[in-house]
N, C-alpha and C. Protein backbone atom coordinates (compact mmCIF):
# COMPACT_ATOMS: atom_id res chain seq x y z
N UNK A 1 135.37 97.22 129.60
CA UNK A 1 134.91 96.13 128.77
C UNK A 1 133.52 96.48 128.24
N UNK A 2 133.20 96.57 126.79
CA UNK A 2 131.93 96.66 126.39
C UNK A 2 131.19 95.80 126.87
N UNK A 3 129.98 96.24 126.67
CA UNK A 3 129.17 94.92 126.73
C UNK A 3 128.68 94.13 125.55
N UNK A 4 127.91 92.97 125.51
CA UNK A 4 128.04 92.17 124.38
C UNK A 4 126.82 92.54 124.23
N UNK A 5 126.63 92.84 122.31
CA UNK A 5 125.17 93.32 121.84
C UNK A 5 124.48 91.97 121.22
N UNK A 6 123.44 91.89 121.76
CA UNK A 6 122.51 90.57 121.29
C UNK A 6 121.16 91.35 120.04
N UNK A 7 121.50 90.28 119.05
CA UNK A 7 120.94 90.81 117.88
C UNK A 7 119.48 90.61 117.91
N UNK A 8 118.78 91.32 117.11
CA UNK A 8 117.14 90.47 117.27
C UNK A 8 117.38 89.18 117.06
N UNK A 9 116.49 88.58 117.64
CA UNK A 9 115.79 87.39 117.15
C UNK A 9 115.34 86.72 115.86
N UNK A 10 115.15 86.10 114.75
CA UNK A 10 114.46 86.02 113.90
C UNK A 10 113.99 84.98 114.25
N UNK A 11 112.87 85.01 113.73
CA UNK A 11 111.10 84.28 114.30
C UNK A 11 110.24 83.60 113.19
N UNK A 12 110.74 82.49 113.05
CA UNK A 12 110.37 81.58 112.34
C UNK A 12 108.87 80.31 112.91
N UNK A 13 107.54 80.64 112.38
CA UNK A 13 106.55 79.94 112.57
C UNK A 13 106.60 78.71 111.81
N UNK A 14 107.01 77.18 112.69
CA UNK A 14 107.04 76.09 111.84
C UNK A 14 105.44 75.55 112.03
N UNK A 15 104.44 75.76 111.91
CA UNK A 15 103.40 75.40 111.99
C UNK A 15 102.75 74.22 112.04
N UNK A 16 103.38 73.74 110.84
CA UNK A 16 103.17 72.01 110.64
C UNK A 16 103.79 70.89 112.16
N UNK A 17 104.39 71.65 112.76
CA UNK A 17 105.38 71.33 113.75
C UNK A 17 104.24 71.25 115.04
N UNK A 18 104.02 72.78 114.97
CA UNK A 18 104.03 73.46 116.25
C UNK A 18 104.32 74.36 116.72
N UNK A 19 105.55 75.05 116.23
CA UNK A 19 106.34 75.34 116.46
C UNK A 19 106.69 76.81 116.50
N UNK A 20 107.05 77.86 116.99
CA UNK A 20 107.69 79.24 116.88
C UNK A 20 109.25 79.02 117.28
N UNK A 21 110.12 79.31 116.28
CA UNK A 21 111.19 78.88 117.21
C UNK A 21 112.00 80.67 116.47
N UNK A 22 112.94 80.64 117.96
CA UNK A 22 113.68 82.16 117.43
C UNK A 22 114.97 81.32 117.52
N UNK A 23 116.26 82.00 116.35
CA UNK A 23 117.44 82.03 116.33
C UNK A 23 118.13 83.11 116.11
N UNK A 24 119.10 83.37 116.69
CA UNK A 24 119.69 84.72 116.85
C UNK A 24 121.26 83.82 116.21
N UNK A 25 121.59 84.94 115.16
CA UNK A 25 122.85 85.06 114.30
C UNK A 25 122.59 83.31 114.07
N UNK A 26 121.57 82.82 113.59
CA UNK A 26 121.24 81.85 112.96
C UNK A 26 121.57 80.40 113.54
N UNK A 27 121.45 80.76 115.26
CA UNK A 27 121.56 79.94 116.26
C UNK A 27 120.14 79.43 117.19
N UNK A 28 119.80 78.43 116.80
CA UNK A 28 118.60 78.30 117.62
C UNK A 28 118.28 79.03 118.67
N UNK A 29 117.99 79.91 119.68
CA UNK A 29 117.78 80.22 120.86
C UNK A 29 116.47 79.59 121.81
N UNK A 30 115.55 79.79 121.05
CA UNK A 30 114.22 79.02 122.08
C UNK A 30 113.36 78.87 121.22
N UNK A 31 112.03 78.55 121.99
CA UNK A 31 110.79 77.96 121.21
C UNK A 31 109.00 78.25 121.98
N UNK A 32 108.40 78.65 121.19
CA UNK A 32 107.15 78.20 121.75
C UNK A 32 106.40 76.95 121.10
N UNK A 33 106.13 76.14 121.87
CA UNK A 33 105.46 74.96 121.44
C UNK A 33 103.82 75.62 121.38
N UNK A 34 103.19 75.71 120.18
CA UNK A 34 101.41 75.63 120.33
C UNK A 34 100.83 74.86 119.10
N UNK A 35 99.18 74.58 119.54
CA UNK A 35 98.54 74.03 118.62
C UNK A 35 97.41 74.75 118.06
N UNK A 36 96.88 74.84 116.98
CA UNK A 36 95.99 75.70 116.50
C UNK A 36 94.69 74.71 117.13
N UNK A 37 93.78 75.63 117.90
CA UNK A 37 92.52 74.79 118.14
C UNK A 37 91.49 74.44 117.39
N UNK A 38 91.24 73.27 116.91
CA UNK A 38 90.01 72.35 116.33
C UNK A 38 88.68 73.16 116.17
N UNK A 39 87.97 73.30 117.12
CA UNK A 39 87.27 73.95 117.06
C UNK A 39 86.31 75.30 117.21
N UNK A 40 85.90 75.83 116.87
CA UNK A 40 85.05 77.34 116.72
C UNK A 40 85.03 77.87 118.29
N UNK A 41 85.31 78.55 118.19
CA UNK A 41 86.27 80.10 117.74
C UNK A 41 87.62 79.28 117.52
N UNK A 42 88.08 79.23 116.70
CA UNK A 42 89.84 79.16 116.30
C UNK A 42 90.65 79.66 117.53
N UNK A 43 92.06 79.12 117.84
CA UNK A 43 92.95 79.44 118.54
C UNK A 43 94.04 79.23 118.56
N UNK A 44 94.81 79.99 118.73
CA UNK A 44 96.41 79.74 119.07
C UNK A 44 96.69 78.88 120.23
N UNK A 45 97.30 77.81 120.89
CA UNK A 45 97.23 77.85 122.20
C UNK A 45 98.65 77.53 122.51
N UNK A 46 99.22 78.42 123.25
CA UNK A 46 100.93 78.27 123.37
C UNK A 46 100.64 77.31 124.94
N UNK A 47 101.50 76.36 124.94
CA UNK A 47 101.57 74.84 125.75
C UNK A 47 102.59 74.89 126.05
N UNK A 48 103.99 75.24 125.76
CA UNK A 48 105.21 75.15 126.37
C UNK A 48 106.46 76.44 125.68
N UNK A 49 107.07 76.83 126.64
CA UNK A 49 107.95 78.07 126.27
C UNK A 49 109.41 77.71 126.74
N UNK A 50 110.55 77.23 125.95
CA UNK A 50 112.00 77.26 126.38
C UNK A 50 113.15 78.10 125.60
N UNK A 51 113.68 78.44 126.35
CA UNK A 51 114.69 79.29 125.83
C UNK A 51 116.23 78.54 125.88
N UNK A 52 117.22 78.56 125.23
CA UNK A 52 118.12 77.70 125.44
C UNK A 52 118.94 78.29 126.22
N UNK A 53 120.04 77.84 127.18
CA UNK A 53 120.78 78.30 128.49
C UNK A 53 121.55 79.43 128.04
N UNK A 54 122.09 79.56 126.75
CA UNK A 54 123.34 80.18 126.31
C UNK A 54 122.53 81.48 125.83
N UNK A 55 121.00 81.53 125.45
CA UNK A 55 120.57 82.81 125.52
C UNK A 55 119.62 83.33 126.41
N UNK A 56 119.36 82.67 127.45
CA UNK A 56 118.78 83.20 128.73
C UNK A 56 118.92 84.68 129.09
N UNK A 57 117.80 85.74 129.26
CA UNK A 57 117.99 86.73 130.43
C UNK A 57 118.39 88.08 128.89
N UNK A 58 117.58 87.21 127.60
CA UNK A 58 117.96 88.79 126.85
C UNK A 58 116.52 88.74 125.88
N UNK A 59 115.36 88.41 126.50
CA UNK A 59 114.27 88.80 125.71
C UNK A 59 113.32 88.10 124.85
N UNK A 60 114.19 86.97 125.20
CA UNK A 60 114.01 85.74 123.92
C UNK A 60 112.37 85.35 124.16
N UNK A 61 112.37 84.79 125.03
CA UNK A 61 110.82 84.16 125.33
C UNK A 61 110.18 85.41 125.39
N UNK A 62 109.99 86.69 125.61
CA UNK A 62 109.05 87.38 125.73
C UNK A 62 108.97 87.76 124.08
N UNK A 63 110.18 87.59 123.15
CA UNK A 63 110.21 88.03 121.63
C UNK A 63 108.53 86.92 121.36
N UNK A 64 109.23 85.77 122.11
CA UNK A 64 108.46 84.86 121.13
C UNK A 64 106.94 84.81 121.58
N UNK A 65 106.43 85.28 123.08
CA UNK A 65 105.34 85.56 123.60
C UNK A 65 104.67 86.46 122.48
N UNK A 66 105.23 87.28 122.45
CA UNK A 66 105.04 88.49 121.74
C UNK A 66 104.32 88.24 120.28
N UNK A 67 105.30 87.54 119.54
CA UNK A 67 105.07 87.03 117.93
C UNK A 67 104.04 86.15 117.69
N UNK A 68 103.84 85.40 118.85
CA UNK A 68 102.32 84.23 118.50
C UNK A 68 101.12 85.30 118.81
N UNK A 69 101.15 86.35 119.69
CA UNK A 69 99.90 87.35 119.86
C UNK A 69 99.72 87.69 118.16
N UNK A 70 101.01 88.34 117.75
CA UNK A 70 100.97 88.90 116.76
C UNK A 70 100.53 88.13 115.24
N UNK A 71 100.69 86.90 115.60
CA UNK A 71 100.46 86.14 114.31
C UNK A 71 99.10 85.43 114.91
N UNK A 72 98.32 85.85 115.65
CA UNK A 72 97.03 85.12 116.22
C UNK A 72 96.10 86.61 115.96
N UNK A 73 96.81 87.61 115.72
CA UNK A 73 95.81 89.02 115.78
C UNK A 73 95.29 89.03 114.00
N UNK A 74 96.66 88.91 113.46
CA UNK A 74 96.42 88.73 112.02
C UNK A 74 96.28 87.80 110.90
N UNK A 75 95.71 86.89 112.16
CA UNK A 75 94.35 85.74 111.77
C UNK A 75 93.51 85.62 112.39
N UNK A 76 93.09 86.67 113.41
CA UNK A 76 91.81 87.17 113.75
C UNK A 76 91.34 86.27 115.11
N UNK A 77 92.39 85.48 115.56
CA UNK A 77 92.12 83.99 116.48
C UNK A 77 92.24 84.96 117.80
N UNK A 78 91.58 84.04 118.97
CA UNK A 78 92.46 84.91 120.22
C UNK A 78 93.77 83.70 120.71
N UNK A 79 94.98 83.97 121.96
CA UNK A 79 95.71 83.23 122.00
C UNK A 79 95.22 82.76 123.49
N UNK A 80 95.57 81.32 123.82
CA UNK A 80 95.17 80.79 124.64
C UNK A 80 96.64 80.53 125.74
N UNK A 81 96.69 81.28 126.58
CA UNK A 81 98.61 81.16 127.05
C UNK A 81 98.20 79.68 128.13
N UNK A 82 98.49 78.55 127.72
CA UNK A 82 98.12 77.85 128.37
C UNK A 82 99.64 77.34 129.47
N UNK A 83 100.51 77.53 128.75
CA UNK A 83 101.81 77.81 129.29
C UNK A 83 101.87 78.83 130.26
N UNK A 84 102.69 78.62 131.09
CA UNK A 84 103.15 79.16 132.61
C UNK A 84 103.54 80.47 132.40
N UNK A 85 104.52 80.65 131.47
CA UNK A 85 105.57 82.05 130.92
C UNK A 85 104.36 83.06 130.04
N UNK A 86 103.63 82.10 128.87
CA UNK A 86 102.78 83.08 128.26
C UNK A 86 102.02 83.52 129.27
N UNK A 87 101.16 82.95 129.92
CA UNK A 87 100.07 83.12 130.57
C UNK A 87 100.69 84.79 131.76
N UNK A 88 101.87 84.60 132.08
CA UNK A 88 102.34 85.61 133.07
C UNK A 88 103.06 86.43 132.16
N UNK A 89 103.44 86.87 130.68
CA UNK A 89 103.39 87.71 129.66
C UNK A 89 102.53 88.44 129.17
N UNK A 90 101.30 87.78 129.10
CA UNK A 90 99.94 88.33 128.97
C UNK A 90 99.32 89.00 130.50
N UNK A 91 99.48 88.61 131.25
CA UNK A 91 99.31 89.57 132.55
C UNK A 91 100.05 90.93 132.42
N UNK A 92 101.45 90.67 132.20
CA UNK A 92 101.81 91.55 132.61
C UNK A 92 101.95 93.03 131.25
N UNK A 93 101.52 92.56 129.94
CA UNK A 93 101.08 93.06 128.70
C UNK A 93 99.74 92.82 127.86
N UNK A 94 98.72 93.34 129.07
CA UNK A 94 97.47 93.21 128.86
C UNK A 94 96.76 94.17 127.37
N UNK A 95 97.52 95.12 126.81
CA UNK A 95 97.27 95.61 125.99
C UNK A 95 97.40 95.10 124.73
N UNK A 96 98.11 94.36 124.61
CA UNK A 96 98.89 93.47 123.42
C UNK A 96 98.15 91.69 123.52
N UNK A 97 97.68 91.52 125.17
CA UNK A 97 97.63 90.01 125.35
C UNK A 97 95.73 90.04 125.52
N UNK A 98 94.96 89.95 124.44
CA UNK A 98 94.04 90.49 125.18
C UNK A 98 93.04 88.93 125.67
N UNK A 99 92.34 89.17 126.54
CA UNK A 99 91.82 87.88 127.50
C UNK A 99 91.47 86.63 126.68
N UNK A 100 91.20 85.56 126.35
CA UNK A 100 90.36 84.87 125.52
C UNK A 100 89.06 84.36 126.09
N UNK A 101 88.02 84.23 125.97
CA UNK A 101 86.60 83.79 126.63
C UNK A 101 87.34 82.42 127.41
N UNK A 102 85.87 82.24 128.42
CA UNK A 102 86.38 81.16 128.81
C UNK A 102 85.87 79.69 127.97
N UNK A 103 84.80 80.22 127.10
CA UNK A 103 84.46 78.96 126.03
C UNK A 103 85.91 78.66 125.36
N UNK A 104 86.72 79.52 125.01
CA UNK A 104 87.89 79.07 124.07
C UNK A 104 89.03 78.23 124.62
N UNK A 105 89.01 78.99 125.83
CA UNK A 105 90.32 78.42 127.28
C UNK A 105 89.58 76.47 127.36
N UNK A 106 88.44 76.80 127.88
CA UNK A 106 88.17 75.28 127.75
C UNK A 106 87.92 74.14 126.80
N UNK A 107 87.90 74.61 125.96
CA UNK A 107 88.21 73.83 124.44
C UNK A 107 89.50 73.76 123.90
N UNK A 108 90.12 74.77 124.68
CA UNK A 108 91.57 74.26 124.30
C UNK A 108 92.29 73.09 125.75
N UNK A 109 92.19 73.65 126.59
CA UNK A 109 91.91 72.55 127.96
C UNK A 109 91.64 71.06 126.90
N UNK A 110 90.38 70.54 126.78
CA UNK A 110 89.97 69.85 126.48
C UNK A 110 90.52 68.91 125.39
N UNK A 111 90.69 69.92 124.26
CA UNK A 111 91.79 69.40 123.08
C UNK A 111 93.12 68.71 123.56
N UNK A 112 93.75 69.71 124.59
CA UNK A 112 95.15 68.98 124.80
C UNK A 112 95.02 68.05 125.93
N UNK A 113 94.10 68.10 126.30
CA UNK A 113 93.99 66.64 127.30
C UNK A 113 93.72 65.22 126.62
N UNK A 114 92.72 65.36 125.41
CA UNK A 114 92.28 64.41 124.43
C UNK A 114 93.43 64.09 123.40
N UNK A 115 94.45 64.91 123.57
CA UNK A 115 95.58 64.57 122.81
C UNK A 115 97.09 64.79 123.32
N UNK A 116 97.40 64.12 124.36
CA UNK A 116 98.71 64.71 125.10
C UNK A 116 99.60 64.68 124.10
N UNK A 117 99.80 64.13 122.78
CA UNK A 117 101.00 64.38 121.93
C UNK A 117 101.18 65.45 121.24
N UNK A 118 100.38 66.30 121.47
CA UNK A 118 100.30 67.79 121.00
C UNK A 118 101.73 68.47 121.50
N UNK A 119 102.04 68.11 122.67
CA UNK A 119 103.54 69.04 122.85
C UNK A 119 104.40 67.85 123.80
């Protein structure tokens, strides 16, 4: 029996949302929930990471770990993994995840406490 080939991801930033969401063969698969931070230094801050059951265990959340670094590098922001999954993505891809100060971590702290409807 072959095995079954899982296609990339495509990685759609809904911004206005929140939102990073990947769908594979044009099927939702998962999401990173973040909010761009308010104030100076700018930030990404990823707040929640789900993947849906039916694509579990093929890459999905680390695609999407991956794509908010990448769309936070080439807007010059750092990313804030305030989420459980980013935060242990960036550990474990320190080259790609690089630290954010702790002035930025706590202004983003701060933001999503002053606004729990953020995610």
């Amino acid at each position: 029996m072959a095995e079954r080939q899982t296609a990339e991801p495509a990685i759609h930033d809904v911004r206005q949302e929140g939102r990073l969401e990947a769908h594979v063969d044009g099927v939702f698969a998962g999401v990173i929930v973040y909010f761009a931070l308010d104030e100076e230094p700018h930030a990404l801050v990823a707040v929640h990471t789900v993947v849906d059951a039916d694509h579990e265990g093929r890459g999905i959340a680390g695609a999407l770990v991956r794509e908010l670094y990448a769309m936070a590098a080439r807007e010059g922001v750092p990313v804030v993994p305030l989420c459980p999954y980013a935060a242990k993505w960036a550990e474990r891809h320190p080259d790609e995840a690089p630290l954010p100060s702790d002035e930025v971590v706590g202004a983003a702290q701060r933001q999503l406490a002053a606004t729990p409807g953020l995610w």
